[in-house]
Protein backbone atom coordinates (compact mmCIF):
# COMPACT_ATOMS: atom_id res chain seq x y z
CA UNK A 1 -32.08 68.26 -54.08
CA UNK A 2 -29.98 71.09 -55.34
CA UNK A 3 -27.10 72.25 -52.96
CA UNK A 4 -28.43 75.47 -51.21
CA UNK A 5 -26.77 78.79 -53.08
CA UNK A 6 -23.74 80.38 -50.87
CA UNK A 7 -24.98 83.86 -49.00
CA UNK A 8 -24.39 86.30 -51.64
CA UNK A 9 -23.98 84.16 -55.23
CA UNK A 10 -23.22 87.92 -56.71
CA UNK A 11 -20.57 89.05 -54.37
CA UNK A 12 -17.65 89.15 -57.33
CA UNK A 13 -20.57 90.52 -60.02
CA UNK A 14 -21.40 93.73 -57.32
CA UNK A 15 -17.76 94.03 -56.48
CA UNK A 16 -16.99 96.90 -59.19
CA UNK A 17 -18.22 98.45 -61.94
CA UNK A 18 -16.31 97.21 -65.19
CA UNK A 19 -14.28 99.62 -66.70
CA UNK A 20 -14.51 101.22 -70.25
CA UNK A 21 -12.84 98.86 -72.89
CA UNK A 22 -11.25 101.99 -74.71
CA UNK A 23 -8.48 102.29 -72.30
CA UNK A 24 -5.77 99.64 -71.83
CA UNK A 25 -6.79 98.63 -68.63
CA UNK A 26 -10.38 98.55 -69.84
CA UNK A 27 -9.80 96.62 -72.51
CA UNK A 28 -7.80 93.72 -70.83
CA UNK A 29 -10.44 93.54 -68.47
CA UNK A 30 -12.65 93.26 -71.52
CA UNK A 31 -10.83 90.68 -72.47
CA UNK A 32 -9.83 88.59 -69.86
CA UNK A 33 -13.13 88.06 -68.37
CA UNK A 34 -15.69 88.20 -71.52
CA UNK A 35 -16.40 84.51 -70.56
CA UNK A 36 -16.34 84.42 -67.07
CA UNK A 37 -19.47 85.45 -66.13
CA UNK A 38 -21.39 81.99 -64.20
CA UNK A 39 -25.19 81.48 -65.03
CA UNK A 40 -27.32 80.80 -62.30
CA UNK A 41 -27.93 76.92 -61.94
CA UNK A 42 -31.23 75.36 -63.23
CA UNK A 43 -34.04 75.32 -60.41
CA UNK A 44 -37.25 74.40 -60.07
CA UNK A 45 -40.21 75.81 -58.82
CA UNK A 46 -40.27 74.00 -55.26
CA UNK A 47 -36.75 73.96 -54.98
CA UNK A 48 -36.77 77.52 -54.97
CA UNK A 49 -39.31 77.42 -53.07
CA UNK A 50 -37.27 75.47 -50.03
CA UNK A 51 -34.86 78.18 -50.16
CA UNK A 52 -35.00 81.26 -47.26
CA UNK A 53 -36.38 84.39 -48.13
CA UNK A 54 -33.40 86.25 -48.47
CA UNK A 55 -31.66 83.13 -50.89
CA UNK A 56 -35.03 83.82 -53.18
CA UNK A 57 -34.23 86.96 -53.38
CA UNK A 58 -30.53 86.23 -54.04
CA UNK A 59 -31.52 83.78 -56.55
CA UNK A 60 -34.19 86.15 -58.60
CA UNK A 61 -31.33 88.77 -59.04
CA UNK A 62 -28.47 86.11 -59.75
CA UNK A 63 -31.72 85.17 -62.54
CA UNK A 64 -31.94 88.61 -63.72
CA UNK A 65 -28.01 88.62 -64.24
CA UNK A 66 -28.21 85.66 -66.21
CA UNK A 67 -30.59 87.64 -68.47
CA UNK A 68 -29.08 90.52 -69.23
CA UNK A 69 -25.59 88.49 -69.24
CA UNK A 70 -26.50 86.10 -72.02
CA UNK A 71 -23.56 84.83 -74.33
CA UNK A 72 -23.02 86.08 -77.59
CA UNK A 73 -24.30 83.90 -80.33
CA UNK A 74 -23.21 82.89 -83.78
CA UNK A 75 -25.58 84.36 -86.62
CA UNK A 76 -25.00 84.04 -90.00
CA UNK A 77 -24.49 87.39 -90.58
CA UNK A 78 -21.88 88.08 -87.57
CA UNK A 79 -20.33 84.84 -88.67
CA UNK A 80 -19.40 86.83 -92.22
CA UNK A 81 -18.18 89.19 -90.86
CA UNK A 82 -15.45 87.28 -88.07
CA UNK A 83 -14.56 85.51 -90.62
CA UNK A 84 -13.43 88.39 -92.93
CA UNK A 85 -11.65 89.52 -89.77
CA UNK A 86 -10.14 87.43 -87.93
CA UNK A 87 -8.30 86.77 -91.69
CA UNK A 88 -7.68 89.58 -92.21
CA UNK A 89 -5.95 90.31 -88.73
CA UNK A 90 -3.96 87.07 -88.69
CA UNK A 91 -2.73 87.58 -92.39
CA UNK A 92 -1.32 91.28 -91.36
CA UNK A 93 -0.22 89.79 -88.32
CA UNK A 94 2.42 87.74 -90.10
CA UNK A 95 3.51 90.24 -92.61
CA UNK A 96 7.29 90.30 -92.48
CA UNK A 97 7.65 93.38 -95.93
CA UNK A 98 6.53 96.85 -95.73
CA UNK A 99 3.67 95.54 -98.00
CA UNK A 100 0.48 97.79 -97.35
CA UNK A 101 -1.77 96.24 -94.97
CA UNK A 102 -5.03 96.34 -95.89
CA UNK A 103 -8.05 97.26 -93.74
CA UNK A 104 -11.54 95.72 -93.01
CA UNK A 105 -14.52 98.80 -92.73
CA UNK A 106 -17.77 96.98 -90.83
CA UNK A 107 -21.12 99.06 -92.39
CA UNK A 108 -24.23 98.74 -90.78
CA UNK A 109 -27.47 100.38 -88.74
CA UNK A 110 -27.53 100.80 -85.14
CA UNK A 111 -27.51 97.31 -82.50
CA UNK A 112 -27.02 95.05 -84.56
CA UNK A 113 -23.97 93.46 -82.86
CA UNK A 114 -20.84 94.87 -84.94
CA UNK A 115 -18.88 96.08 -81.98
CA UNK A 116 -19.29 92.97 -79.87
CA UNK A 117 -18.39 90.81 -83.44
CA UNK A 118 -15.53 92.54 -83.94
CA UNK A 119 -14.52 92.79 -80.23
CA UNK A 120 -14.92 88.88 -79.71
CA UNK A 121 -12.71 88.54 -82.88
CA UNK A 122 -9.85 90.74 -81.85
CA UNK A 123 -9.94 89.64 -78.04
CA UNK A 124 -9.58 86.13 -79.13
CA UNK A 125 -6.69 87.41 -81.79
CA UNK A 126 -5.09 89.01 -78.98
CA UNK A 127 -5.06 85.87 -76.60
CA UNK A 128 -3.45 83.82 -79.30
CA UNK A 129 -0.79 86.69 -79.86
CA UNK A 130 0.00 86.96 -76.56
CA UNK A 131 0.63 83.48 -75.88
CA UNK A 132 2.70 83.22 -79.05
CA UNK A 133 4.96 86.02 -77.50
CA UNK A 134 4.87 84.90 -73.68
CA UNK A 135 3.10 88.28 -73.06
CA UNK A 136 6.46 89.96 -74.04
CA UNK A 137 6.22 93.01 -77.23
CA UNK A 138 8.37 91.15 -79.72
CA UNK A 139 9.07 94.47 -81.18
CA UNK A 140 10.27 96.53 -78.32
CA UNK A 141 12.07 99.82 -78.23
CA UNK A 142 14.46 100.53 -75.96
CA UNK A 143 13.78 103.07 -73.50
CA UNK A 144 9.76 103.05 -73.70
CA UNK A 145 6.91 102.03 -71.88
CA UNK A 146 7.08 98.33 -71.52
CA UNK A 147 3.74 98.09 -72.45
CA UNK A 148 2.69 95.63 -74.49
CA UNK A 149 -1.20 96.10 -76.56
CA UNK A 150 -1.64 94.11 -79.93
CA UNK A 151 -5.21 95.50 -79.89
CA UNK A 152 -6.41 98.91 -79.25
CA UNK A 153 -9.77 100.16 -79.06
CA UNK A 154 -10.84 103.03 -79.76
CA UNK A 155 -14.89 104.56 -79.50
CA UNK A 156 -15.03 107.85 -81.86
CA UNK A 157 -16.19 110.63 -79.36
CA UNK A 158 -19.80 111.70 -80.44
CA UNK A 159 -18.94 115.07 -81.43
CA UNK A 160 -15.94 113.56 -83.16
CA UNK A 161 -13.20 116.33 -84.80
CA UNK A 162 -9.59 114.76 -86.55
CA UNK A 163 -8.34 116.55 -83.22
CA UNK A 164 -10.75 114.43 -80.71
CA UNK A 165 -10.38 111.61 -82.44
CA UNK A 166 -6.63 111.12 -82.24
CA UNK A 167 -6.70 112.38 -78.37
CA UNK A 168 -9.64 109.78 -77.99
CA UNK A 169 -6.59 107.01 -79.59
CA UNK A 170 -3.78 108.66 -77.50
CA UNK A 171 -6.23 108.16 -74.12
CA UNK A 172 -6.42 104.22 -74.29
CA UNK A 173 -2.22 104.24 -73.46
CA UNK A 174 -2.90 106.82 -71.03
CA UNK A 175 -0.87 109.98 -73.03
CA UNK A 176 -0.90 113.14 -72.70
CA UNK A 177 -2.54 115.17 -74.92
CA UNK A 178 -2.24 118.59 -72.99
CA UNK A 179 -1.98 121.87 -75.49
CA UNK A 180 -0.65 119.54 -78.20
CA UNK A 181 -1.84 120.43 -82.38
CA UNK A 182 -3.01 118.22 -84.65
CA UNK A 183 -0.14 117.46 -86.71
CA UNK A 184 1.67 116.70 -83.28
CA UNK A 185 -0.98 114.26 -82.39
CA UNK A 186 -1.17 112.54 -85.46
CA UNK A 187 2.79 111.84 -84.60
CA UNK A 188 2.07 110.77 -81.06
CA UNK A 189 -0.69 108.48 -82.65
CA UNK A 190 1.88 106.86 -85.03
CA UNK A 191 4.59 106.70 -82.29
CA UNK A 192 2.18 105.24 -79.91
CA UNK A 193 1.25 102.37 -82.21
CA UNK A 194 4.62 101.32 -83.06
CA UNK A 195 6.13 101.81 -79.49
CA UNK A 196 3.32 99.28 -78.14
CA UNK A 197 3.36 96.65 -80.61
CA UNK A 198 -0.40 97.66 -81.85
CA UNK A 199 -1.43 95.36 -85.02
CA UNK A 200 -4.93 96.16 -84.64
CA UNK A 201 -6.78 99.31 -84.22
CA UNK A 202 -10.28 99.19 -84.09
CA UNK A 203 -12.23 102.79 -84.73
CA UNK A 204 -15.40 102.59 -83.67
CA UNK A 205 -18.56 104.61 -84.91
CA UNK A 206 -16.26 106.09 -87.46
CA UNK A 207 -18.87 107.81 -89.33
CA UNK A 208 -18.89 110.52 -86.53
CA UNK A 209 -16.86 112.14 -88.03
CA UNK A 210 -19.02 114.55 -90.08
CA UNK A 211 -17.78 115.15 -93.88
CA UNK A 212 -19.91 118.08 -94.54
CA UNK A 213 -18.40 119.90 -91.96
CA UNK A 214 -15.29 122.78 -92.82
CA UNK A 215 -12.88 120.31 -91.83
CA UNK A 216 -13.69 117.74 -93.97
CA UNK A 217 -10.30 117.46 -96.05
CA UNK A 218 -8.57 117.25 -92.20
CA UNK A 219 -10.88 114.46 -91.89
CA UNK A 220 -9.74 112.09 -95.12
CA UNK A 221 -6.25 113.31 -94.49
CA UNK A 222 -6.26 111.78 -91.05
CA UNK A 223 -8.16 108.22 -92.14
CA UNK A 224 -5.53 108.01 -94.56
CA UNK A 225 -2.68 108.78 -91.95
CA UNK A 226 -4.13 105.97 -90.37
CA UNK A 227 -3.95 103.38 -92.87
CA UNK A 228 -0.34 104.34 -93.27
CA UNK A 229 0.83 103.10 -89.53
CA UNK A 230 1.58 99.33 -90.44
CA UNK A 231 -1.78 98.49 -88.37
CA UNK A 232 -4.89 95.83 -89.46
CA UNK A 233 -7.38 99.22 -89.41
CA UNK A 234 -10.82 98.22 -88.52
CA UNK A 235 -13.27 100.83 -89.17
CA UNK A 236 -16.44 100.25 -87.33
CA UNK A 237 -19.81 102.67 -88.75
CA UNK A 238 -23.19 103.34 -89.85
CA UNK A 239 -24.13 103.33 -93.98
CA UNK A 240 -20.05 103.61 -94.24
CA UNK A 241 -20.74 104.11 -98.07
CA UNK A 242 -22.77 106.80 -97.43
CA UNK A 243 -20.95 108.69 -95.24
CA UNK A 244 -18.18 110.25 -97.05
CA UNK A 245 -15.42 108.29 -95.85
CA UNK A 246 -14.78 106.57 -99.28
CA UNK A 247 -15.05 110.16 -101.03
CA UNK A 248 -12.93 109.84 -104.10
CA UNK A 249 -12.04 105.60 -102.97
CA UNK A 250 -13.38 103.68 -106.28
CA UNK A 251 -14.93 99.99 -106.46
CA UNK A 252 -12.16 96.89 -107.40
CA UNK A 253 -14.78 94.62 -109.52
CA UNK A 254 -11.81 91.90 -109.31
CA UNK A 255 -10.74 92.06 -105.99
CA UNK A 256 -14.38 93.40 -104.34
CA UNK A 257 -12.20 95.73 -102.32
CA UNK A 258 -12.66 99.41 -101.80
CA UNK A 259 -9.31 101.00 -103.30
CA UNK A 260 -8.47 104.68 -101.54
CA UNK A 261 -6.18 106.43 -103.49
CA UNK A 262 -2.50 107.96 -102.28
CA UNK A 263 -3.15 111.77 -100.80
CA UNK A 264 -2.00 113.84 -102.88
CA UNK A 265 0.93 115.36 -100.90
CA UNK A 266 3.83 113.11 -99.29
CA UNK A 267 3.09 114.36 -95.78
CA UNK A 268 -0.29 114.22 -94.14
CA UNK A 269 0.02 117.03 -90.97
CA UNK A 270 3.89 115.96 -90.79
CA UNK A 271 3.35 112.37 -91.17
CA UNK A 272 5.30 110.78 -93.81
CA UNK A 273 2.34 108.84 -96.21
CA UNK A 274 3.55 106.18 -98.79
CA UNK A 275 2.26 106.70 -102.22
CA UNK A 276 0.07 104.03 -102.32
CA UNK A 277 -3.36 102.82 -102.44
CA UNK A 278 -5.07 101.48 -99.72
CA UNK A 279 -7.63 98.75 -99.72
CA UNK A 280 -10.09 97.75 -97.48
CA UNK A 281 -12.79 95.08 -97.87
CA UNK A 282 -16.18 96.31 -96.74
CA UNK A 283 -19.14 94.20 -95.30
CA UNK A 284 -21.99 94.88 -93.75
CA UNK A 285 -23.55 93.49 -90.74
CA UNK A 286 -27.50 92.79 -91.59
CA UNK A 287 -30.65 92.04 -89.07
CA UNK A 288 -32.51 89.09 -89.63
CA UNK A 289 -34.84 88.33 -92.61
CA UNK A 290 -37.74 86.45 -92.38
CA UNK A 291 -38.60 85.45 -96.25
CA UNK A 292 -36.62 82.87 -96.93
CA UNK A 293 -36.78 79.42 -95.46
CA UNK A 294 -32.84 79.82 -94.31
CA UNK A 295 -33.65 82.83 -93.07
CA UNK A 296 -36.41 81.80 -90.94
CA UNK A 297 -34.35 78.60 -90.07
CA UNK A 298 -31.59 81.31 -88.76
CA UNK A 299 -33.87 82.80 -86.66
CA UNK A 300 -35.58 80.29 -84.79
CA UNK A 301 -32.09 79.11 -84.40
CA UNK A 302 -31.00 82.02 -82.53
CA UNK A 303 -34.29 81.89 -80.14
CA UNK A 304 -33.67 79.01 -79.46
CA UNK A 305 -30.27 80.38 -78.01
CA UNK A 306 -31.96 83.06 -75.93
CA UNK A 307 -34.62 80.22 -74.78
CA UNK A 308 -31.72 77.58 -73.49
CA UNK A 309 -30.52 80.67 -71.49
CA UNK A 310 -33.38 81.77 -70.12
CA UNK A 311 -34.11 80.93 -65.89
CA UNK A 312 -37.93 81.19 -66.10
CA UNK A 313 -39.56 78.21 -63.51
CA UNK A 314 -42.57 77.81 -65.93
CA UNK A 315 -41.56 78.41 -68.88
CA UNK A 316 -41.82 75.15 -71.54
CA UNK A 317 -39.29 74.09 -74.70
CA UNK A 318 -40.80 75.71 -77.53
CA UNK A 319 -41.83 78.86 -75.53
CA UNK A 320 -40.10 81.27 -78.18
CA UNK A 321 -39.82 78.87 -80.94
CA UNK A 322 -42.61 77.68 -81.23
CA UNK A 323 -46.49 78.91 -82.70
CA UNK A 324 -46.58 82.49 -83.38
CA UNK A 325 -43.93 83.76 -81.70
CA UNK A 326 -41.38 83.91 -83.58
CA UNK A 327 -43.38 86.03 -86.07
CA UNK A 328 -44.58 88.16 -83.05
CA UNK A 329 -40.62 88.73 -82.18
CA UNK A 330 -40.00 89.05 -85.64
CA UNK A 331 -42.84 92.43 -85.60
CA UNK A 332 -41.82 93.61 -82.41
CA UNK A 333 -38.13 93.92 -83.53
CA UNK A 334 -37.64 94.19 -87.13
CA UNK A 335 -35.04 91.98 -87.05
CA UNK A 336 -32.48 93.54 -85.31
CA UNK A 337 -30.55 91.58 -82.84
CA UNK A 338 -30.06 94.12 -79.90
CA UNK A 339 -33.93 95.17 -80.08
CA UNK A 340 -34.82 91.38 -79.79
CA UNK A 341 -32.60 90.98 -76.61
CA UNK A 342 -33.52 93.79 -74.91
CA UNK A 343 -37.17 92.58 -75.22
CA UNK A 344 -36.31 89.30 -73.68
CA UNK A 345 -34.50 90.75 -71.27
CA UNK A 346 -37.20 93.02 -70.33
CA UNK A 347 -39.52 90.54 -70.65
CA UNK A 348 -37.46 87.87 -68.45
CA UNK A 349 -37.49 90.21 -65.70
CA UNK A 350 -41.15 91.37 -65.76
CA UNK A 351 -41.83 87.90 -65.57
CA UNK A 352 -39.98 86.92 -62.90
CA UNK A 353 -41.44 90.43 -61.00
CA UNK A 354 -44.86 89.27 -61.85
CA UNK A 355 -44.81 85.91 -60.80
CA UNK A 356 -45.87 84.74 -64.07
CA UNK A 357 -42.19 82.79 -64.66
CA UNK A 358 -42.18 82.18 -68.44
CA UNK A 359 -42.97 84.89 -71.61
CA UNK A 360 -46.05 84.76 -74.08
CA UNK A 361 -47.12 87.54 -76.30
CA UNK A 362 -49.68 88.87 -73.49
CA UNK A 363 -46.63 89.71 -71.00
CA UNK A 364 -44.28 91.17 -73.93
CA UNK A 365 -46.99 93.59 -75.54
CA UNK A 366 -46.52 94.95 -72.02
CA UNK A 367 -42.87 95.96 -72.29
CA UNK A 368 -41.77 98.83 -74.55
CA UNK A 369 -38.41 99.09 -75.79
CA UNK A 370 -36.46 101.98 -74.45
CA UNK A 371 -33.12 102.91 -76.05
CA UNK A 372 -31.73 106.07 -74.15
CA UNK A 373 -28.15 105.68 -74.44
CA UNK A 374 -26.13 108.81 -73.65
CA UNK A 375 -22.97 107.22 -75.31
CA UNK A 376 -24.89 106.74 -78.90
CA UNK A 377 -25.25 109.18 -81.52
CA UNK A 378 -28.87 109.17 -83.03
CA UNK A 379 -28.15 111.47 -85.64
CA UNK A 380 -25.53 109.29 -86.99
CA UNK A 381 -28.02 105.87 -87.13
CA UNK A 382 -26.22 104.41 -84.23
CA UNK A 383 -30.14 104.14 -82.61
CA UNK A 384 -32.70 101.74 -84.86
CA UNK A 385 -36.43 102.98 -85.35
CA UNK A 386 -38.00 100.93 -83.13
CA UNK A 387 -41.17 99.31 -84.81
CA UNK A 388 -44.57 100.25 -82.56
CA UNK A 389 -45.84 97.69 -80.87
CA UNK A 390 -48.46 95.32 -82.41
CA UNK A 391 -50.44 93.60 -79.84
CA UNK A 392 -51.16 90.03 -79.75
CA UNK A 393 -54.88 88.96 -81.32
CA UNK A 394 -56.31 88.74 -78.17
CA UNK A 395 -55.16 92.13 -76.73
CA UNK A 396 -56.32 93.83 -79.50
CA UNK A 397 -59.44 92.54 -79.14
CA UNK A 398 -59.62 93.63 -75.68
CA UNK A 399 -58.04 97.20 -76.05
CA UNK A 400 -60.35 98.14 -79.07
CA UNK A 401 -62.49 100.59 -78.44
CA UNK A 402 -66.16 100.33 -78.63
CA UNK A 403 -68.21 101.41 -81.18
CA UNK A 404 -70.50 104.83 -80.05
CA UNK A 405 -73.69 104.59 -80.18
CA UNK A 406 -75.57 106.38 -83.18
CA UNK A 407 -77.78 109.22 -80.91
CA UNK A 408 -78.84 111.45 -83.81
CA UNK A 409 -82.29 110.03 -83.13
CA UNK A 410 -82.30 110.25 -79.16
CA UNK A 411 -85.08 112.07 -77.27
CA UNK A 412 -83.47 113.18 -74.61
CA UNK A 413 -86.70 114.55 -72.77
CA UNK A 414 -88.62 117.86 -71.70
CA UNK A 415 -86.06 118.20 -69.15
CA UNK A 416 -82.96 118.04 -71.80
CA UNK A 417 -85.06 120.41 -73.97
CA UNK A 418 -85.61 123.02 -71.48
CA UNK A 419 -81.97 122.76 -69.94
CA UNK A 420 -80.65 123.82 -73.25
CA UNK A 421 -83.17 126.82 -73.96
């Protein structure tokens, strides 16, 4: 018999809301408990059914964390792209010459996973750093902040301006920005970076910042201030190619690196620029395929990963794996990796509401996937199309409508006939 669950199982979870990870403190927090979140333990039907009402109830909720807390897997594609980045933020790392440092730029449509890849990568950077250093700044200045941050993160703001941008960088040390001008911001930025001990910045949804707008040269001129602070830049964005942000950058056939070339005057808004081309290496971040047998493989292989994590009482091995539902999941979601887990998170917890404890196609064509997020920018492909749902066989069977009823030939009767004259 299971040991009964303590009173409230959720106390730390409910404690506080976690902060934003583009601020210092919201990013150590980020980091330093990104793991620590505990499942709920494996039940079964009667032994939940021993428990008290109120532990049920405890229970089903400590269940519905477990859904929407599930760990981040591995994917082929997300695998790429760590690996391109956590080597090319340990290389930099170690750089001892004022060598240029080149940057990584992650392309790719909305919820697929790039900010959490990249996050995991740099979090687990940082943790390594920090140890190596005894959580001192090897590289402090005198008479500074002792504040030490070998990873900042940074979310472009969604009506993002060279001006909002750099007061978005400035707000994760807590600076102020108050009645400063751009060029004097793009100086705190670089004085910020160094006087922390930043060697990675991480910009996400870059490609907010619109190209065909009138400031579009104070734009480029401020992406190429920032590869010119001695920092591993990670530019995060959707169709990165496409956006404008490699205007005039051509293609290295050798080296399969994007190279940006020098700005064409030494000083970028007071910033001193070196003359020299800038590389970054850019990869994109796909959704799943389903056409080739490793594809497919990949797949399954990741449901199976949501199944093992899943706290449903009746639900069996095989229960997304297996049949047609991973082709079903495959319809419903196109592919893409944050679609397919909020369906199954959804799902999870309409099946624990219901009673019906495990997920089939008949429960899921139920639930339709809702992405209002405030903090994403549609307009800038940060939110997927969401394919329309395609009901199971069965339910479409059921939810056809019937055929009417050829009446061209009807007598409707003397009555009919005089009611209309």
């Amino acid at each position: 018999m299971t040991a009964p669950l303590p009173l409230n199982p959720l106390a730390g979870l409910l404690a506080s809301k976690p902060p934003r990870r583009d601020t210092f403190e919201g990013w150590q927090y980020y980091r330093s408990m990104r793991r620590a979140f505990v499942p709920a333990p494996r039940l079964s039907l009667d032994e939940w059914r021993s428990m008290s009402p109120r532990q049920r109830s405890l229970h089903n909720l400590l269940r519905t964390a477990t859904h929407v807390n599930l760990p981040l897997q591995e994917t082929p594609m997300s695998l790429k792209v760590a690996r391109l980045v956590q080597r090319r933020i340990s290389n930099n790392a170690l750089k001892v010459t004022a060598a240029t440092w080149p940057g990584v730029m992650i392309s790719g449509w909305g919820y697929q996973g790039k900010t959490e890849t990249v996050c995991e990568v740099a979090a687990d950077f940082e943790d390594s750093w920090q140890d190596l250093n005894e959580f001192m700044n090897p590289g402090v200045t005198p008479g500074t902040r002792a504040l030490h941050a070998p990873v900042a993160y940074v979310q472009t703001p969604v009506t993002a301006k060279p001006k909002s941008t750099c007061e978005a960088i400035l707000h994760f040390f807590g600076a102020n920005t108050k009645n400063l001008t751009l060029p004097q911001l793009v100086r705190q930025v670089a004085g910020s970076l160094d006087d922390h001990g930043v060697r990675v910045l991480i910009l996400d949804d870059i490609t907010r910042l619109r190209l065909h707008r009138a400031d579009d040269q104070d734009a480029l001129d401020l992406v190429r201030a920032f590869m010119s602070m001695n920092v591993t830049l990670i530019l995060i964005g959707v169709d990165i190619v496409g956006s404008g942000l490699l205007r005039g950058a051509k293609w290295d056939k050798r080296e399969r690196q994007w190279v940006v070339p020098p700005p064409e005057n030494a000083r970028i808004h007071g910033l001193e620029v070196t003359q020299t081309e800038r590389r970054f290496e850019l990869v994109e971040l796909d959704r799943f395929r389903y056409t080739t047998p490793h594809d497919i493989q990949a797949f399954h292989d990741y449901l199976g990963g949501l199944e093992d994590g899943l706290r449903l009482f009746k639900a069996e091995p095989g229960m997304l794996t297996e049949g047609g539902m991973p082709e079903y999941l495959m319809r419903r979601t196109g592919g893409v990796v944050g679609l397919l887990n909020r369906l199954i998170e959804d799902g999870a917890k309409e099946a624990i509401d219901g009673g019906r404890e495990l997920l089939d196609e008949d429960l899921l064509d139920e639930i339709i996937i809702s992405l209002d997020d405030p903090g994403r920018d549609p307009e800038a492909g940060e939110v997927p199309t969401i394919p329309a749902p395609l009901l199971s066989a069965e339910n479409q069977t059921a939810a056809k409508p019937r055929r009417r009823r050829n009446t061209v030939f009807d007598d409707d009767g003397p009555m009919a006939a005089q009611a209309q004259g």
